[in-house]
Protein backbone atom coordinates (compact mmCIF):
# COMPACT_ATOMS: atom_id res chain seq x y z
CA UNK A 1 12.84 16.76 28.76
CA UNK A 2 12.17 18.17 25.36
CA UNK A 3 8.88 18.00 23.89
CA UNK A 4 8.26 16.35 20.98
CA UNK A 5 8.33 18.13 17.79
CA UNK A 6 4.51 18.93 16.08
CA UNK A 7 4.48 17.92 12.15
CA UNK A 8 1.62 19.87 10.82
CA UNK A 9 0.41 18.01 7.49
CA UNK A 10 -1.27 19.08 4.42
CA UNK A 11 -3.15 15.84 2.87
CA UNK A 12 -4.09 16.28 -0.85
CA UNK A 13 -6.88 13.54 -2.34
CA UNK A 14 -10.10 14.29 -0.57
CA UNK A 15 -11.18 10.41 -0.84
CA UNK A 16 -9.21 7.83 0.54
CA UNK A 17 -7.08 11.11 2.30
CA UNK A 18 -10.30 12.09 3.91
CA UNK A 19 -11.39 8.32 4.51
CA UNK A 20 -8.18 6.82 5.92
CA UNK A 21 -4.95 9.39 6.07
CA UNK A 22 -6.72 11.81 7.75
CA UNK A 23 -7.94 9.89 11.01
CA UNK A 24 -4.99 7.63 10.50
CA UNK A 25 -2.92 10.76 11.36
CA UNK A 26 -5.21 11.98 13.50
CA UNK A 27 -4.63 9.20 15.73
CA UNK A 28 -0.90 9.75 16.18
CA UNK A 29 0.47 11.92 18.72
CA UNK A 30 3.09 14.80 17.33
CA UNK A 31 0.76 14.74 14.33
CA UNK A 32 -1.28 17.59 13.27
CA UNK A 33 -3.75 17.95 9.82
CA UNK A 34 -3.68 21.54 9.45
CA UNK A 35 -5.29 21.48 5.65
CA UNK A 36 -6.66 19.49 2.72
CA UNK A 37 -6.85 19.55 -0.99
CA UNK A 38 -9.05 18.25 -3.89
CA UNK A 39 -9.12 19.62 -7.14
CA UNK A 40 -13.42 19.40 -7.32
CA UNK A 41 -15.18 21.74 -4.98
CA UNK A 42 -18.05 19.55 -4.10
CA UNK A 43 -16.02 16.36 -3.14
CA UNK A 44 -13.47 19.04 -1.16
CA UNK A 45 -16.34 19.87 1.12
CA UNK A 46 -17.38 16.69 1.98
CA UNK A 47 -14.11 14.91 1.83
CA UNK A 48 -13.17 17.75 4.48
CA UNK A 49 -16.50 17.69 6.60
CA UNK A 50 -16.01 14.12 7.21
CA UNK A 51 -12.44 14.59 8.51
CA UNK A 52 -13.19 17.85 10.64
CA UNK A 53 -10.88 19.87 8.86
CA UNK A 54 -11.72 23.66 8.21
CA UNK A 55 -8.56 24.67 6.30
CA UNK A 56 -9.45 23.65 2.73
CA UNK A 57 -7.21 24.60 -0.96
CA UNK A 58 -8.53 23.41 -4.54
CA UNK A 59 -4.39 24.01 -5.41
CA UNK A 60 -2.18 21.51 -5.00
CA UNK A 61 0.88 23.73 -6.20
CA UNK A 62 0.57 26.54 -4.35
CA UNK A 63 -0.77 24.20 -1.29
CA UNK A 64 2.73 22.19 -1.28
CA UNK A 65 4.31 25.76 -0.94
CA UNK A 66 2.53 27.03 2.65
CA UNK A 67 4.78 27.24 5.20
CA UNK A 68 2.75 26.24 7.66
CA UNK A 69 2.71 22.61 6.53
CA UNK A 70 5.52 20.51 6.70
CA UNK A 71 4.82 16.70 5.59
CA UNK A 72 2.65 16.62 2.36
CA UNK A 73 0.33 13.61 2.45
CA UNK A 74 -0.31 12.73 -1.27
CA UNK A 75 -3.45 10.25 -1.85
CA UNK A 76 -4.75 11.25 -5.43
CA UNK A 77 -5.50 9.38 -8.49
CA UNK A 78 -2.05 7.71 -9.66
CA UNK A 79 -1.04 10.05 -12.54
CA UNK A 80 -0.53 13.16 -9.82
CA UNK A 81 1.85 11.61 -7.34
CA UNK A 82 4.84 12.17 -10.00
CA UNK A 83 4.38 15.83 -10.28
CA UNK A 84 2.81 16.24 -6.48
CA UNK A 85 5.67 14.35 -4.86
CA UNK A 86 8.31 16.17 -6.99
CA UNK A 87 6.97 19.40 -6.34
CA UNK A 88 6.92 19.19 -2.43
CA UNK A 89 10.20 17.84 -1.72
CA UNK A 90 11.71 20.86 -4.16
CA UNK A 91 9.46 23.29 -1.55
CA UNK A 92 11.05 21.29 1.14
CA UNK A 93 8.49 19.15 2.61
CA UNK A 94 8.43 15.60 4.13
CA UNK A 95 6.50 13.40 1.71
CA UNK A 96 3.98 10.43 2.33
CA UNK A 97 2.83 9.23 -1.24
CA UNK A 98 0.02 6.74 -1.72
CA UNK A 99 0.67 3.48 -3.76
CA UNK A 100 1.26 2.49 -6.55
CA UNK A 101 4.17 5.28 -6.41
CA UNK A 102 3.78 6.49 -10.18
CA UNK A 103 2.68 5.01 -13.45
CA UNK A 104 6.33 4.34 -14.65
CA UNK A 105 9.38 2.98 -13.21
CA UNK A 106 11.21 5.95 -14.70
CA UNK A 107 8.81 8.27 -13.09
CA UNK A 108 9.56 6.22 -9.61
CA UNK A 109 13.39 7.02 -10.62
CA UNK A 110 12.80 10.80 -10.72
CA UNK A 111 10.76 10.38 -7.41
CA UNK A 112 14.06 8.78 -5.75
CA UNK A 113 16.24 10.92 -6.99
CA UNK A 114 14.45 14.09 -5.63
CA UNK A 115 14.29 12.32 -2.24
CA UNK A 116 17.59 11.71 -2.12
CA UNK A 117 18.43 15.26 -3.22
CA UNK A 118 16.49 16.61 -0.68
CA UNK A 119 17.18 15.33 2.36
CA UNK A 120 13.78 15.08 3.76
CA UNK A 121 11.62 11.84 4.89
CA UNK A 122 9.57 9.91 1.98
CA UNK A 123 7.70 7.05 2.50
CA UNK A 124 5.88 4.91 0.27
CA UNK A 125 2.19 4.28 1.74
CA UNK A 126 2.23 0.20 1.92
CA UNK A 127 0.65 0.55 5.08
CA UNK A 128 -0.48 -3.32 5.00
CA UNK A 129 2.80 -4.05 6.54
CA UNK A 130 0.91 -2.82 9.52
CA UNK A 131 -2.07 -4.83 9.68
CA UNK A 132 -2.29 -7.45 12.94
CA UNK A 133 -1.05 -10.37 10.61
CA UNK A 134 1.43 -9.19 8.55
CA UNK A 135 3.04 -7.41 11.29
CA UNK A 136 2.66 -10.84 13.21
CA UNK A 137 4.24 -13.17 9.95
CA UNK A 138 7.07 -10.12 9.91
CA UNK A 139 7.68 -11.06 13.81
CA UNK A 140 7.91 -14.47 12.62
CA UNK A 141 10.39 -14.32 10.22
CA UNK A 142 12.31 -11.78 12.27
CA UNK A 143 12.91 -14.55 14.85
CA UNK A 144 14.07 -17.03 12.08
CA UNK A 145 10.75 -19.29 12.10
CA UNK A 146 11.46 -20.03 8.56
CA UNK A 147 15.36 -19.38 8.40
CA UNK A 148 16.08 -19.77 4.61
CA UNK A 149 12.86 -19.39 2.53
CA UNK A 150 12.04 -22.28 0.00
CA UNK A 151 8.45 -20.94 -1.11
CA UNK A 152 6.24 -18.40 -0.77
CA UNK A 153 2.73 -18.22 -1.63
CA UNK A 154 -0.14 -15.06 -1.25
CA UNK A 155 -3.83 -15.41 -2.95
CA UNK A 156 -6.09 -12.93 -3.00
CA UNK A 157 -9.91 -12.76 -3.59
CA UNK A 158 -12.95 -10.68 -4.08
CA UNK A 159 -15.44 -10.19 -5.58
CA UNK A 160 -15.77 -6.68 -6.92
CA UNK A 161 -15.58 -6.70 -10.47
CA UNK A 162 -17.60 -9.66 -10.90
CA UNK A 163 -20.77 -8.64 -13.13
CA UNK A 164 -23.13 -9.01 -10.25
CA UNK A 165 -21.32 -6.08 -8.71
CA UNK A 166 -21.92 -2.13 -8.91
CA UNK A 167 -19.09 -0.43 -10.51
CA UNK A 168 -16.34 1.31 -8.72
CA UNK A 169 -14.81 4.48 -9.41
CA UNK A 170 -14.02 4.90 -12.97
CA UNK A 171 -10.83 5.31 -13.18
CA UNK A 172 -10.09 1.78 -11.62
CA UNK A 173 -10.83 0.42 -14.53
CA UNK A 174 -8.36 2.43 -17.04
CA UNK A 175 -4.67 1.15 -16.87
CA UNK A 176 -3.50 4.81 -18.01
CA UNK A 177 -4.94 6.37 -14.60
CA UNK A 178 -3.38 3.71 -12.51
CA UNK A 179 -6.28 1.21 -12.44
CA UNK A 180 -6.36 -2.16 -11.97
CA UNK A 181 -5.73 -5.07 -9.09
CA UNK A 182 -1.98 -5.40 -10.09
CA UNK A 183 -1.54 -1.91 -8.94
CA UNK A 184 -3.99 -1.58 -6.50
CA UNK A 185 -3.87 -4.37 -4.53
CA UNK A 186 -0.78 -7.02 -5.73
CA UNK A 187 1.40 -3.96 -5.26
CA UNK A 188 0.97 -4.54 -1.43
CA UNK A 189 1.51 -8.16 -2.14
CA UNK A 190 5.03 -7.61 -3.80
CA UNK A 191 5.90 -5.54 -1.14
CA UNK A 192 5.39 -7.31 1.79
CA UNK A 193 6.66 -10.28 0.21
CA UNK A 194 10.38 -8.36 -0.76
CA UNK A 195 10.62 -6.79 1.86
CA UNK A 196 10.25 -10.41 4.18
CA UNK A 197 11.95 -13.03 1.34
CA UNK A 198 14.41 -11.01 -0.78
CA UNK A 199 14.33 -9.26 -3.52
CA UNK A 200 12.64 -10.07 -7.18
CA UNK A 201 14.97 -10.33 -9.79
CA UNK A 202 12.65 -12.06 -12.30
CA UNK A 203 9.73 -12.55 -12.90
CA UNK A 204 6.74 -14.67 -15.11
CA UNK A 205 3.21 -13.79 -15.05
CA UNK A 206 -0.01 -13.66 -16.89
CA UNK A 207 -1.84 -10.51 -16.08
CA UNK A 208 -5.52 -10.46 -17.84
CA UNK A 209 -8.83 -8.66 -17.72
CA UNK A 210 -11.65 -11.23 -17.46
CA UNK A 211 -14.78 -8.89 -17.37
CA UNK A 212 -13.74 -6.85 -20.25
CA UNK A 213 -17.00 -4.17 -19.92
CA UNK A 214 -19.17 -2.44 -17.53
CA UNK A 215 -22.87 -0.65 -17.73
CA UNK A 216 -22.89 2.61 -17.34
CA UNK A 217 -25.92 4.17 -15.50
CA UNK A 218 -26.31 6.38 -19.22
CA UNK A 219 -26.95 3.28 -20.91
CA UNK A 220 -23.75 2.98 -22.35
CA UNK A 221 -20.72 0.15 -22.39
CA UNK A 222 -17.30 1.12 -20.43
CA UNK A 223 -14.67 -0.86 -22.27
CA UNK A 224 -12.11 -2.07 -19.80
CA UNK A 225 -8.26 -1.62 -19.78
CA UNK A 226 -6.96 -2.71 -16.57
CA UNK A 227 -6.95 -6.21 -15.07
CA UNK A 228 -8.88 -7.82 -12.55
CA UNK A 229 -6.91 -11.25 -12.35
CA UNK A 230 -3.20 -11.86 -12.21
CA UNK A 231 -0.82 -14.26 -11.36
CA UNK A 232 2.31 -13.91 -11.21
CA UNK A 233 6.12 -16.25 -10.06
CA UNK A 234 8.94 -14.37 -9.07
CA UNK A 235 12.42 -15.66 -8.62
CA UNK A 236 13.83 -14.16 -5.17
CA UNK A 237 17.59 -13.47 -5.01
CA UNK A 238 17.16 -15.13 -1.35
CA UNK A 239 16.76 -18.18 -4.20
CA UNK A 240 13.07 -18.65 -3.03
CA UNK A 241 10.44 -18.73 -5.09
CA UNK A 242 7.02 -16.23 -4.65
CA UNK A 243 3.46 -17.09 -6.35
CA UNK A 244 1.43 -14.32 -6.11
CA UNK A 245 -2.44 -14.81 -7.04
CA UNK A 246 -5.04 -12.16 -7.19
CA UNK A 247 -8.58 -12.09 -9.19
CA UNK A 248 -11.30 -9.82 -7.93
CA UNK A 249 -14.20 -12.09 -9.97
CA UNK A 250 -15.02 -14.39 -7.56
CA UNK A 251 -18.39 -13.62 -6.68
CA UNK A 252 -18.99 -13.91 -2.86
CA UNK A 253 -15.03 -14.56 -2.63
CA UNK A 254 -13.05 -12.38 0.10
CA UNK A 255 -9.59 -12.72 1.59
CA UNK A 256 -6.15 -13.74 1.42
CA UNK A 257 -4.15 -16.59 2.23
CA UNK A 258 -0.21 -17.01 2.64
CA UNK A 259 2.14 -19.63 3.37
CA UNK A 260 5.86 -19.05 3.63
CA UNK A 261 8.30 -22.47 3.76
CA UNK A 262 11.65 -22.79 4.80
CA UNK A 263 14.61 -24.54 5.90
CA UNK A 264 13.53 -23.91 9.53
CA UNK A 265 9.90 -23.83 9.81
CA UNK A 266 6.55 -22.67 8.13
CA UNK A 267 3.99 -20.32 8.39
CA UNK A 268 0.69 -20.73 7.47
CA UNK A 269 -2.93 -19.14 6.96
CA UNK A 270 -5.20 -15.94 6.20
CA UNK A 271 -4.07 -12.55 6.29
CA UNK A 272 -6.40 -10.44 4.71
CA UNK A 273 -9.76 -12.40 6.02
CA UNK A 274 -12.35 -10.01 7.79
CA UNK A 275 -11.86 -8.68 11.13
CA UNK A 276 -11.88 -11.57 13.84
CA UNK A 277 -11.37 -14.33 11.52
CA UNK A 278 -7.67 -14.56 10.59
CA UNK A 279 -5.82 -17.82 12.44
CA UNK A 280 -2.29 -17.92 11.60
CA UNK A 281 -0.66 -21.13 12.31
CA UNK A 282 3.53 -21.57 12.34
CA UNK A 283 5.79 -24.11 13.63
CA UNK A 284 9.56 -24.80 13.28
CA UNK A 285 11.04 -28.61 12.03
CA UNK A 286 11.45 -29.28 15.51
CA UNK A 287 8.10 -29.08 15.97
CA UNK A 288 4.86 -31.90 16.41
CA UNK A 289 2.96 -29.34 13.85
CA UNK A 290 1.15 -26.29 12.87
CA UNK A 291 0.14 -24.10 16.11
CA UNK A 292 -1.58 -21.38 16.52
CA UNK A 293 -0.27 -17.96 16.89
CA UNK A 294 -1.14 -14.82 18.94
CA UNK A 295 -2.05 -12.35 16.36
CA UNK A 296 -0.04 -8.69 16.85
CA UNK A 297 -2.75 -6.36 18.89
CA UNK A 298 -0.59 -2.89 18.58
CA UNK A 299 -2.38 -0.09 18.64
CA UNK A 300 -1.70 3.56 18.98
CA UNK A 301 0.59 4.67 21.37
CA UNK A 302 -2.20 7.80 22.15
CA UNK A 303 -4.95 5.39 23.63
CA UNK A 304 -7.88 7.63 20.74
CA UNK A 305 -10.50 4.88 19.44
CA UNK A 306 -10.41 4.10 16.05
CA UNK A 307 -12.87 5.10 13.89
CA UNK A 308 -16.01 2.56 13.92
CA UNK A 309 -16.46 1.93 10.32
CA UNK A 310 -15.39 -0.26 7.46
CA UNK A 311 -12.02 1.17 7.19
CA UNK A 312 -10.91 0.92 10.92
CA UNK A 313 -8.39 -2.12 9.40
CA UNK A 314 -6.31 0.70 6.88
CA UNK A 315 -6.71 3.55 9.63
CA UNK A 316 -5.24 1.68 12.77
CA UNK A 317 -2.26 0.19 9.92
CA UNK A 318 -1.53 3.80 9.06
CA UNK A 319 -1.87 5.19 12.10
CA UNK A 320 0.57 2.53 13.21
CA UNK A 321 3.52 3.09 10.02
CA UNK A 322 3.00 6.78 11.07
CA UNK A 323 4.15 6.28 14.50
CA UNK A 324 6.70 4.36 12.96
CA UNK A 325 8.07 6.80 10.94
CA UNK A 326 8.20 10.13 13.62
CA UNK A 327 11.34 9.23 14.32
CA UNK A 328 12.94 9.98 10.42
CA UNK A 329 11.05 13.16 10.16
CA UNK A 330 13.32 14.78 13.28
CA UNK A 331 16.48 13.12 11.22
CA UNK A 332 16.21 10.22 13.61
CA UNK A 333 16.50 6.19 12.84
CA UNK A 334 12.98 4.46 12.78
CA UNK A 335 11.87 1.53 14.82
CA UNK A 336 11.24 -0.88 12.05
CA UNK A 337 12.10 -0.53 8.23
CA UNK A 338 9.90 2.15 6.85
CA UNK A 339 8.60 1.39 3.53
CA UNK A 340 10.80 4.06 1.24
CA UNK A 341 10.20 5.78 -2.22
CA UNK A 342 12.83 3.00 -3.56
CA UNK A 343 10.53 0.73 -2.30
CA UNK A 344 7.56 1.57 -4.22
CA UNK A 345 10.16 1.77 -7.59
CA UNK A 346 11.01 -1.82 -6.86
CA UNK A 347 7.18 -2.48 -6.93
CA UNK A 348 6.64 -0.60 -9.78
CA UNK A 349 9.29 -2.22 -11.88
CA UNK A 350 7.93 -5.47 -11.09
CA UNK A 351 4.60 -4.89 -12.12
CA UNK A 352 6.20 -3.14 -15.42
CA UNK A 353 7.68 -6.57 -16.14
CA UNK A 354 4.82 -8.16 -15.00
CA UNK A 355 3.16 -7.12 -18.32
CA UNK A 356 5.65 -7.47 -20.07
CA UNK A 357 5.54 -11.36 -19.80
CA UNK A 358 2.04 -11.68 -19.95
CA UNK A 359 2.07 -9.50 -23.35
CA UNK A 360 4.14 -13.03 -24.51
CA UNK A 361 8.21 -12.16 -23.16
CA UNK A 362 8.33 -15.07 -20.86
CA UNK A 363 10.41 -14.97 -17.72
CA UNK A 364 11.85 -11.40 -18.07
CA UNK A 365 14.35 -9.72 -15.79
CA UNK A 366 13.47 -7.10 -12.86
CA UNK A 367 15.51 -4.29 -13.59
């Protein structure tokens, strides 16, 4: 028997890389984090310390070049994955980027393009694919529970930019660096939700900041760019329609709730609540009513705990795409669709028009 092939990895972002990629592929056998990069010397240390990784760079270009790396795990500020993913896969590198993929859609195009040119695995990082209920409303749908979707529905709340709250990084409040819930979170939304449904081909939304400042600890007023409350319809080509809801000023508020109808059934409930407290119910036509259902236990193949802290939920979803996605990095077909760089484009382009119709365009069309 041959032994499986080691991919040694090279994560740049020394935040969530350290917080989540790193254990996440530290949990996965055939896996190993050889190095890590962050552009501020300071955060490097830590961000490295708390992953218990010695091998340390503060340059991404010449860090995308070693040749003892080959997948480059990109999970920086928005603005860098462009330039970072492009860069690897031209030094011949597997490539994990974070979401969203790139400000643009045309920067997403570029990112495609080089993926396709080079032959190696991408992946976009929608990693909530792999959390115990979406993978369980994917199983779902897989065995034709809903059959030909009517209407789709997936709210999300919290309350972290209500005024009561401390601030979060910076930058999540600038739309030019990426910031924002329609980016950072509804991206995930209109992922899971295209990937299940069909694809968006149009799309009418109102996208709108509702806290417009923050304090600063100096005394002085942050004037926000990016929104923290969207809502958005999308016409499916399946002929379904999607509603997807997401304001992070509800103080106290946290969770998500879906429901998917169809011609054969529905599914029903939360799938973003805290750990333990998610009850998805589903039942076909045939059916007296709602049930419950199991919810999807997976974990890693190698039998290593997850981490005991707030973001076991991301690290054990990760861990799980990663496993996933082994299988493409030896040239091999994967398991389960992998999310891809086209994938995170299609995301992209719907936020892009997203704005578009909330800036007064009406129901615009999804490129």
């Amino acid at each position: 028997m041959v032994p499986a092939m080691t991919h040694r990895v090279g994560i740049i972002g020394v935040g969530w890389g350290a917080i989540v990629h790193a254990p996440a592929y530290q949990l996965v056998d055939d896996y190993e984090v050889v190095a890590i990069c962050g552009r501020n010397p300071e955060r490097l240390a830590a961000g490295a310390a708390r992953a218990g990784i010695t091998d340390t760079s503060d340059d991404w270009e010449s860090f995308v070049q070693r040749d003892d790396i080959d997948v480059i795990s990109i999970s920086t500020p928005v603005p860098a994955h462009h330039p970072m993913t492009l860069a690897a896969l031209a030094a011949g590198k597997h490539v994990l980027c974070e979401k969203p993929l790139a400000l643009s859609p045309q920067q997403c195009a570029e990112m495609v393009d080089a993926a396709a040119a080079s032959g190696k695995a991408t992946a976009t990082c929608f990693e909530l694919r792999w959390t115990p209920e979406r993978s369980t409303v994917r199983k779902l749908v897989g065995e034709g529970l809903v059959g030909d979707p009517y209407y789709v529905r997936l709210t999300q709340s919290l309350g972290v930019w209500h005024p009561t709250h401390k601030n979060q990084a910076l930058w999540m409040y600038d739309i030019d660096e990426g910031g924002g819930y329609l980016m950072g979170l509804v991206a995930h939304d209109i992922d899971f939700v295209s990937s299940l449904f069909g694809r968006p081909v149009q799309v009418c939304a109102d996208v709108r900041t509702a806290v417009p400042t923050r304090p600063l600890p100096d005394g002085s007023t942050l004037h926000v760019t990016a929104d923290d409350t969207s809502a958005l319809i999308l016409r499916l080509d399946s002929g379904a329609m999607a509603v997807l809801t997401a304001s992070a000023v509800g103080v106290h508020a946290y969770g998500a709730v879906f429901d998917a109808f169809g011609t054969n059934g529905t599914i029903s409930g939360p799938i973003g609540s805290r750990a333990g407290a998610s009850t998805i119910r589903a039942a076909r036509a045939s059916d007296d009513g709602l049930q419950d259902v199991t919810v999807d236990d997976r974990l890693p193949r190698s039998g290593r705990p997850l981490p005991q802290r707030s973001a076991a939920g991301p690290i054990r979803a990760m861990a799980l795409m990663l496993e996933d996605w082994l299988p493409a990095l030896d040239g091999g077909a994967t398991p389960v669709p992998i999310p891809s760089l086209a994938d995170g484009m299609l995301v992209q382009a719907v936020i892009a028009a997203a704005r578009e119709s909330a800036a007064g365009a009406g129901w615009v069309a999804i490129p």
